[in-house]
C-alpha atoms as a PDB file:
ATOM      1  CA  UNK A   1     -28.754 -78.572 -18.287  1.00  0.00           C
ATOM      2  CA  UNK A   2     -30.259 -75.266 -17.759  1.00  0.00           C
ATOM      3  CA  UNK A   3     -33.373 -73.225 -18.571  1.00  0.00           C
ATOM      4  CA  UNK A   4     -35.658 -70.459 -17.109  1.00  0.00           C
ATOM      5  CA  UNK A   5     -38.724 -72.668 -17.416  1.00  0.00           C
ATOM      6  CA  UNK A   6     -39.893 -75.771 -15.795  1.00  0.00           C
ATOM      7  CA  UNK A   7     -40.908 -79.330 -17.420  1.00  0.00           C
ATOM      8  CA  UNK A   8     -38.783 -78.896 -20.585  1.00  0.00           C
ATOM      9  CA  UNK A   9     -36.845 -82.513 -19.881  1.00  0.00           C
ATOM     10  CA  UNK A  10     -33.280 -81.637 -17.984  1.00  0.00           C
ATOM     11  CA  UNK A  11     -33.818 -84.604 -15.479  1.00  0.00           C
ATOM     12  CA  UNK A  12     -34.863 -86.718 -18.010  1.00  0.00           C
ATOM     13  CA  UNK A  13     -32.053 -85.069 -20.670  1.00  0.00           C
ATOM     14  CA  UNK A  14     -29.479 -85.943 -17.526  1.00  0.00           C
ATOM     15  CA  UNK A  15     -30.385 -89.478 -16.488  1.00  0.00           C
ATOM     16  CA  UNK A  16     -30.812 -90.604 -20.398  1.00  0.00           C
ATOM     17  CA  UNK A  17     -27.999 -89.057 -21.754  1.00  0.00           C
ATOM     18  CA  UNK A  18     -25.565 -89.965 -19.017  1.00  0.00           C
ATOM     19  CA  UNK A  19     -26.766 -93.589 -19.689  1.00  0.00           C
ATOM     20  CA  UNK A  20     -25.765 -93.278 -23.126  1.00  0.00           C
ATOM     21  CA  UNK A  21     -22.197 -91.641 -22.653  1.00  0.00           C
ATOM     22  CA  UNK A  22     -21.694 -94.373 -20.370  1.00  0.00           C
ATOM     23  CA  UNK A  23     -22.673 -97.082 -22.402  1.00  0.00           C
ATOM     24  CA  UNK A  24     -20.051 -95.476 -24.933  1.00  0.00           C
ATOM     25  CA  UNK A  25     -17.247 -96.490 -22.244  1.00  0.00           C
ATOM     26  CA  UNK A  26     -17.130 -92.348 -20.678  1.00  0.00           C
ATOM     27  CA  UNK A  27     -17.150 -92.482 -17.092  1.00  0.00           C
ATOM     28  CA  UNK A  28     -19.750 -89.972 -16.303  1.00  0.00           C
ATOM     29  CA  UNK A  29     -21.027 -88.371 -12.695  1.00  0.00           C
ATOM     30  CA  UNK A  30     -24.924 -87.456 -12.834  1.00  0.00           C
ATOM     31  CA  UNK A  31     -25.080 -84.173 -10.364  1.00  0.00           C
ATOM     32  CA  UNK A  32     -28.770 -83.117  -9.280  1.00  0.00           C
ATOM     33  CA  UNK A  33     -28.656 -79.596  -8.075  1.00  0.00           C
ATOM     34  CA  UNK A  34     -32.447 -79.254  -8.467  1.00  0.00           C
ATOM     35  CA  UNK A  35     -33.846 -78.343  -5.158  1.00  0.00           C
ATOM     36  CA  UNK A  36     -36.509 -81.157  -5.714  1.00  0.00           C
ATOM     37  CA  UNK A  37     -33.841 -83.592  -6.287  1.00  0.00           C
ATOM     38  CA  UNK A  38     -36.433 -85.355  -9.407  1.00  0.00           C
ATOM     39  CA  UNK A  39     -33.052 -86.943 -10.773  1.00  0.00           C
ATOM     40  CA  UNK A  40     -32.445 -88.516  -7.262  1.00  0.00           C
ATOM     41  CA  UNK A  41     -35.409 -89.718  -6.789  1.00  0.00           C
ATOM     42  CA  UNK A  42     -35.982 -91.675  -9.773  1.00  0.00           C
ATOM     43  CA  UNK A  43     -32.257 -92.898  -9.491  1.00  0.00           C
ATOM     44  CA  UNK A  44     -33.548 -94.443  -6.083  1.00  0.00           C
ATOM     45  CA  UNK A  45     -36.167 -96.525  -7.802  1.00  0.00           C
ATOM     46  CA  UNK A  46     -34.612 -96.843 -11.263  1.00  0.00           C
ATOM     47  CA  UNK A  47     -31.239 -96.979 -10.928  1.00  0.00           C
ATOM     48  CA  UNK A  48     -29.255 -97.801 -14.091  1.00  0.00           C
ATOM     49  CA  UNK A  49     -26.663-100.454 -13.160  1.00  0.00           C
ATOM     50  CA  UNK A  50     -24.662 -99.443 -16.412  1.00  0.00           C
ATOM     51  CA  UNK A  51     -20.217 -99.591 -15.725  1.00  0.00           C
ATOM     52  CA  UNK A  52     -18.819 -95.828 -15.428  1.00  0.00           C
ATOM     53  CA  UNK A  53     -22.293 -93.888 -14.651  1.00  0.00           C
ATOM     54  CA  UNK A  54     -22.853 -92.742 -11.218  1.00  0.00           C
ATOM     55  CA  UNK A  55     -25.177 -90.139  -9.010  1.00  0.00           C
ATOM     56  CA  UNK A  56     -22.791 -87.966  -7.100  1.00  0.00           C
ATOM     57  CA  UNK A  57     -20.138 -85.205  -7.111  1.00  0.00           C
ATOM     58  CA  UNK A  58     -17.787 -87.132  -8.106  1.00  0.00           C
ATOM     59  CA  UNK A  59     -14.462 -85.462  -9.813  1.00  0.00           C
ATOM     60  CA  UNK A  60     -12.873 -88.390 -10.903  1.00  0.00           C
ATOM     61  CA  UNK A  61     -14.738 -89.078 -13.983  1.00  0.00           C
ATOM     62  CA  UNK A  62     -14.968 -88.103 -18.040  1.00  0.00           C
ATOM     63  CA  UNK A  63     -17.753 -86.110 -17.649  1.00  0.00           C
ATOM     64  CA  UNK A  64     -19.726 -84.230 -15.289  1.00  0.00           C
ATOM     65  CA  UNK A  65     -23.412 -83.646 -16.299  1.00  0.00           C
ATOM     66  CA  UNK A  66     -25.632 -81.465 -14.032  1.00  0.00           C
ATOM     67  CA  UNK A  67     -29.277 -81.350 -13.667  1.00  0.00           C
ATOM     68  CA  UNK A  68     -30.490 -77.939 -12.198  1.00  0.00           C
ATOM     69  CA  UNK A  69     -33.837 -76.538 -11.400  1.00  0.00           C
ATOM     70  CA  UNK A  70     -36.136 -74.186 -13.213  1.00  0.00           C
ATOM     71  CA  UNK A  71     -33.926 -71.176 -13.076  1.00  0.00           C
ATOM     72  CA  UNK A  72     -35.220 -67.713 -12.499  1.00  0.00           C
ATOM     73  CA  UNK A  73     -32.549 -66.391 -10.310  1.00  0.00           C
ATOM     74  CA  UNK A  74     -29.667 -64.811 -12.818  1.00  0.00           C
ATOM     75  CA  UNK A  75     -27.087 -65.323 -10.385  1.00  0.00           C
ATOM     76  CA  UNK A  76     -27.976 -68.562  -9.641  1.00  0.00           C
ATOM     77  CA  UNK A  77     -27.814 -69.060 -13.350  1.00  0.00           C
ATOM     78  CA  UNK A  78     -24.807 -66.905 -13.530  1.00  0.00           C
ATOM     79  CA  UNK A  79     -22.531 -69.727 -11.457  1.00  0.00           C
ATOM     80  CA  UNK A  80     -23.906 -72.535 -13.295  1.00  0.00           C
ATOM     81  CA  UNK A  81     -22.374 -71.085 -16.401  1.00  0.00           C
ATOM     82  CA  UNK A  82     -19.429 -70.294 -15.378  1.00  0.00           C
ATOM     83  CA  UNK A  83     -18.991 -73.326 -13.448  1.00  0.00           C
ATOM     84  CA  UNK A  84     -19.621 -75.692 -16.819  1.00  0.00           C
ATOM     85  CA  UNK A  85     -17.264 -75.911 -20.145  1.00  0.00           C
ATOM     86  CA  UNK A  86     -20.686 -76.621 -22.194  1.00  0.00           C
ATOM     87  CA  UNK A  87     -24.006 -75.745 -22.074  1.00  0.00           C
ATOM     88  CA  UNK A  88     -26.992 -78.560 -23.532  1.00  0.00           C
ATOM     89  CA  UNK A  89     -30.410 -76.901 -23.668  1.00  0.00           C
ATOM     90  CA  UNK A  90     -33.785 -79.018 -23.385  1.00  0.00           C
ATOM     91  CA  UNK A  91     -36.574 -77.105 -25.180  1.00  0.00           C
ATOM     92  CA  UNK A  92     -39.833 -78.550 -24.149  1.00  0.00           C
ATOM     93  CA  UNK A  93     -41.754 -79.059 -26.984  1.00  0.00           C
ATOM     94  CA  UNK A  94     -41.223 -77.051 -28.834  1.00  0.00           C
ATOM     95  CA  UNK A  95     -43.801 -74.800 -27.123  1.00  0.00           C
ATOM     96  CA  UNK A  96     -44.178 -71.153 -26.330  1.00  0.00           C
ATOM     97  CA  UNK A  97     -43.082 -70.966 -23.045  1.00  0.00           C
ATOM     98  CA  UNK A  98     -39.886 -72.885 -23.861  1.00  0.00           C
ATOM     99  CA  UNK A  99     -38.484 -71.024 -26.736  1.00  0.00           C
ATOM    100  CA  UNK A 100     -39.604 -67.613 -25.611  1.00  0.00           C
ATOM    101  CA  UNK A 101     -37.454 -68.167 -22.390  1.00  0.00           C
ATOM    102  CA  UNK A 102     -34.608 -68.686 -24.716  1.00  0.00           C
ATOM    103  CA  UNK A 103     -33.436 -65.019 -25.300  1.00  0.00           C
ATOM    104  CA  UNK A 104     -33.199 -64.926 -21.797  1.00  0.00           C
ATOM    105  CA  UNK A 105     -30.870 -67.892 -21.547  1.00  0.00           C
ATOM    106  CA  UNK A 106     -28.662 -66.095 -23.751  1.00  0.00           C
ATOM    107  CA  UNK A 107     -28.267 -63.194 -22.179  1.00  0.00           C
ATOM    108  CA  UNK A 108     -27.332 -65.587 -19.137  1.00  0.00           C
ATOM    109  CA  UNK A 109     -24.253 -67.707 -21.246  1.00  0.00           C
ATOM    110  CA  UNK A 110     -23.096 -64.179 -22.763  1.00  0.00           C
ATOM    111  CA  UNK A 111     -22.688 -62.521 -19.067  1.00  0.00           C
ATOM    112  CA  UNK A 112     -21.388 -65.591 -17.385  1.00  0.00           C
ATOM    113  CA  UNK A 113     -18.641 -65.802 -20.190  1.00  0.00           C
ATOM    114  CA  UNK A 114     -18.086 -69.345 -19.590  1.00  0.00           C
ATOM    115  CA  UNK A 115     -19.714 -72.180 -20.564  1.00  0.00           C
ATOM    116  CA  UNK A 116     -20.270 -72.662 -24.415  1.00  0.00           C
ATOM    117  CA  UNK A 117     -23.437 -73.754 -25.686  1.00  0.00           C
ATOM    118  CA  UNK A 118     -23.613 -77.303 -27.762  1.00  0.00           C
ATOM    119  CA  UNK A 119     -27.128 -76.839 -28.897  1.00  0.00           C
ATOM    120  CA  UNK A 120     -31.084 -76.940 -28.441  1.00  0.00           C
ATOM    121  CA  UNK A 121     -32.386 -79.803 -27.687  1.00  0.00           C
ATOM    122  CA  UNK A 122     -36.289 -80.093 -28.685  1.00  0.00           C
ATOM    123  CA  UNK A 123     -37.662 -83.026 -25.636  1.00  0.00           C
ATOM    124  CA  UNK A 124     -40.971 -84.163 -25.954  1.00  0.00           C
ATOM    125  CA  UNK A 125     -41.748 -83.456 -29.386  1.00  0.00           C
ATOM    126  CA  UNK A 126     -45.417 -84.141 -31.238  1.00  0.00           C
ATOM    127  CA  UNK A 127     -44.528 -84.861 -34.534  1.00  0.00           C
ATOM    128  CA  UNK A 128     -48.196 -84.265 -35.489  1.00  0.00           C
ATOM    129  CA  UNK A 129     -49.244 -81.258 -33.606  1.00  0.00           C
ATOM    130  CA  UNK A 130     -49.596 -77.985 -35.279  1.00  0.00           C
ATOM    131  CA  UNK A 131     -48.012 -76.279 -32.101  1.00  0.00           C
ATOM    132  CA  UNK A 132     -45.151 -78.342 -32.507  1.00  0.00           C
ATOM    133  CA  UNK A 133     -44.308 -77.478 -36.225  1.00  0.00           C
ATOM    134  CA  UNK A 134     -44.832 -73.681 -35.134  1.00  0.00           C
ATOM    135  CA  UNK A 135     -42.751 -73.323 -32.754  1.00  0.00           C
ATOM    136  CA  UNK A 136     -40.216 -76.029 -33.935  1.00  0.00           C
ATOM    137  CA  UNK A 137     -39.568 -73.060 -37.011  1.00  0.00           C
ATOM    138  CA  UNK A 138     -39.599 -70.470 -34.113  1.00  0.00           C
ATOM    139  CA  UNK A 139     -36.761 -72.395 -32.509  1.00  0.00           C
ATOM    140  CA  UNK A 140     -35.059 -72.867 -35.647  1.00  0.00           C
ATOM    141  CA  UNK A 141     -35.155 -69.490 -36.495  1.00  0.00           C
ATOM    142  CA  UNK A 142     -34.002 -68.160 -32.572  1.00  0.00           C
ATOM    143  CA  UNK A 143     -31.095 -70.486 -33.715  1.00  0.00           C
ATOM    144  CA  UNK A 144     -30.070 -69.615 -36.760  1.00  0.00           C
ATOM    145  CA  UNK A 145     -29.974 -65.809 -35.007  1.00  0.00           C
ATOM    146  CA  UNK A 146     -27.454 -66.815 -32.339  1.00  0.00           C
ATOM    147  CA  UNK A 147     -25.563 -69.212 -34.950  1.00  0.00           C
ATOM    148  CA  UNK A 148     -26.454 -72.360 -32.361  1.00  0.00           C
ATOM    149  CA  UNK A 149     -27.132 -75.958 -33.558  1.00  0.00           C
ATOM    150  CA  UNK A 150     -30.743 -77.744 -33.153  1.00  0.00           C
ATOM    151  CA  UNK A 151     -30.532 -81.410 -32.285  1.00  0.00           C
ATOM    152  CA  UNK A 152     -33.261 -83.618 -33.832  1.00  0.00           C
ATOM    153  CA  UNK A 153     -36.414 -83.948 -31.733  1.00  0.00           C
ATOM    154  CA  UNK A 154     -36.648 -86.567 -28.890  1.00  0.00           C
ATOM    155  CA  UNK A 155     -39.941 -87.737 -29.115  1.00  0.00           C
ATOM    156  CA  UNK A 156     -42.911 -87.834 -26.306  1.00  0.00           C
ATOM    157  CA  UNK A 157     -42.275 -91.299 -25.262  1.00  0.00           C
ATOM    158  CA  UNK A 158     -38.720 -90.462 -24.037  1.00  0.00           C
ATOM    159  CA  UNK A 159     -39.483 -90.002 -20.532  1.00  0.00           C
ATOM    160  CA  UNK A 160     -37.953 -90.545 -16.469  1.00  0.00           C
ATOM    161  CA  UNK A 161     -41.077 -92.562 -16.273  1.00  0.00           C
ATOM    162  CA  UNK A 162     -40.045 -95.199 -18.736  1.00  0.00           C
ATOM    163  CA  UNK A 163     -36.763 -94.789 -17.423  1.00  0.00           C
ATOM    164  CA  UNK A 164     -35.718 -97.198 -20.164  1.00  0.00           C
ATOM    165  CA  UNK A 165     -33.007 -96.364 -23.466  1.00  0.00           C
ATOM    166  CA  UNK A 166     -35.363 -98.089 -25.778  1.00  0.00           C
ATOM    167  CA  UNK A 167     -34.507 -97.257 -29.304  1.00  0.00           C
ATOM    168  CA  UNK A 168     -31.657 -94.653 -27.706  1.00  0.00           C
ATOM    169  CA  UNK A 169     -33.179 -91.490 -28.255  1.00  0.00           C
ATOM    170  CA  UNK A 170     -30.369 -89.433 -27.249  1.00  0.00           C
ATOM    171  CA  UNK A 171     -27.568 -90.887 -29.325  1.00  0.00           C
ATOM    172  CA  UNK A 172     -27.114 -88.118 -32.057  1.00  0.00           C
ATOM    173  CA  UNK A 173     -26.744 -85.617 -28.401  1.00  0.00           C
ATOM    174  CA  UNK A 174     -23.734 -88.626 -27.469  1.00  0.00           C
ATOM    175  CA  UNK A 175     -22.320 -88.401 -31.091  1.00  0.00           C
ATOM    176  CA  UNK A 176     -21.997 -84.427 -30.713  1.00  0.00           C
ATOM    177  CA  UNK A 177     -20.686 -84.632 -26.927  1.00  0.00           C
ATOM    178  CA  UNK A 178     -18.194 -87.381 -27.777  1.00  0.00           C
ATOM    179  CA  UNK A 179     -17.112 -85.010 -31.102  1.00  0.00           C
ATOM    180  CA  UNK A 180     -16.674 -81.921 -29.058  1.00  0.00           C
ATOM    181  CA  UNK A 181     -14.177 -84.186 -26.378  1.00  0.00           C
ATOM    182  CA  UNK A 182     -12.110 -84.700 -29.372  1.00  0.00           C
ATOM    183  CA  UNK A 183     -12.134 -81.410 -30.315  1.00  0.00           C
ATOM    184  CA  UNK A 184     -11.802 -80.217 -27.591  1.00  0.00           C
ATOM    185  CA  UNK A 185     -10.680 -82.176 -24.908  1.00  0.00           C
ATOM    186  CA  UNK A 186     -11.046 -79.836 -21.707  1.00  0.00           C
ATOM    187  CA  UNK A 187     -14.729 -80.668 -21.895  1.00  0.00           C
ATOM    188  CA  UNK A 188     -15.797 -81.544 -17.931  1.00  0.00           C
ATOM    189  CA  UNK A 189     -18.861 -80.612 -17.373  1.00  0.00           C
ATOM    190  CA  UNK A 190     -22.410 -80.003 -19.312  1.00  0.00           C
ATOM    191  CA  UNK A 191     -24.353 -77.942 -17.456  1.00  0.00           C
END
């Protein structure tokens, strides 16, 4: 998981979709590389006894997902990219500061020349606020420009703090990752 900004939901993206891979029978590594260690933390108090998920560097798995910090740094951003097979994006929202940082991103995945992007992933969606709508058709739109797919909304409730898969929010994101390891089987690592 990677973007420029802060708050748009890669811990939460991490801990919830890992939990869901898992669940699927994948044996999946969680890796927090975000200097605050947020995914760590909660995985102290919350941890998700669930067979074949795990918080570590560990290699010998089906997947590898990694939850990094807001990224500013490009070369920071730079090794990310090229260290991942696929890219998942959390977009916060959608608000402003989330889908203007996305041309940016971009720019990032087209000089690393590495990791491929599976999609936008709108996190903490308002169904009902006008801010939402606006810049749910702005993200649409930045999509439809770079030819990348937008996953349906996660809603507000689907949070670290609930730390819970009630109703499985992130199970059309699973579908798509478990369609691209058929696919494509040298899938490792979302970044």
């Amino acid at each position: 998981m990677l973007h420029p900004k802060g708050g748009v939901g890669r811990s939460t993206t991490v801990y919830m979709l890992g939990a869901e891979l898992a669940l699927r029978g994948h044996r999946v590594a969680l890796i927090d590389r975000d200097q605050g260690q947020h995914l760590s933390r909660i995985w102290q108090v919350y941890p998700l006894d669930i067979p074949g998920l795990d918080l570590g560097d560990n290699e010998d798995v089906d997947l590898r997902i990694i939850d990094t910090a807001p990224e500013v740094d490009s070369a920071r951003a730079l090794g990310y990219l090229r260290e991942a097979d696929w890219a998942l994006v959390p977009v916060k929202g959608p608000e402003a500061g989330s889908v203007l940082a996305l041309p940016l991103l971009m720019e990032w995945l087209d000089q690393a020349n590495g990791a491929r992007l599976i999609g936008f992933l709108p996190t903490m969606h308002h169904v009902r606020r006008a801010e939402s709508k606006q810049w749910m058709a702005e993200l649409h739109k930045l999509a439809s420009a770079y030819g990348v797919r937008v996953f349906p909304p996660v809603g507000n409730l689907s949070t670290l703090a609930a730390y819970r898969l009630d109703g499985h929010p992130y199970a059309p994101v699973a579908e798509a990752i478990e369609h691209t390891l058929v696919t494509t089987p040298s899938v490792a690592t979302p970044a």
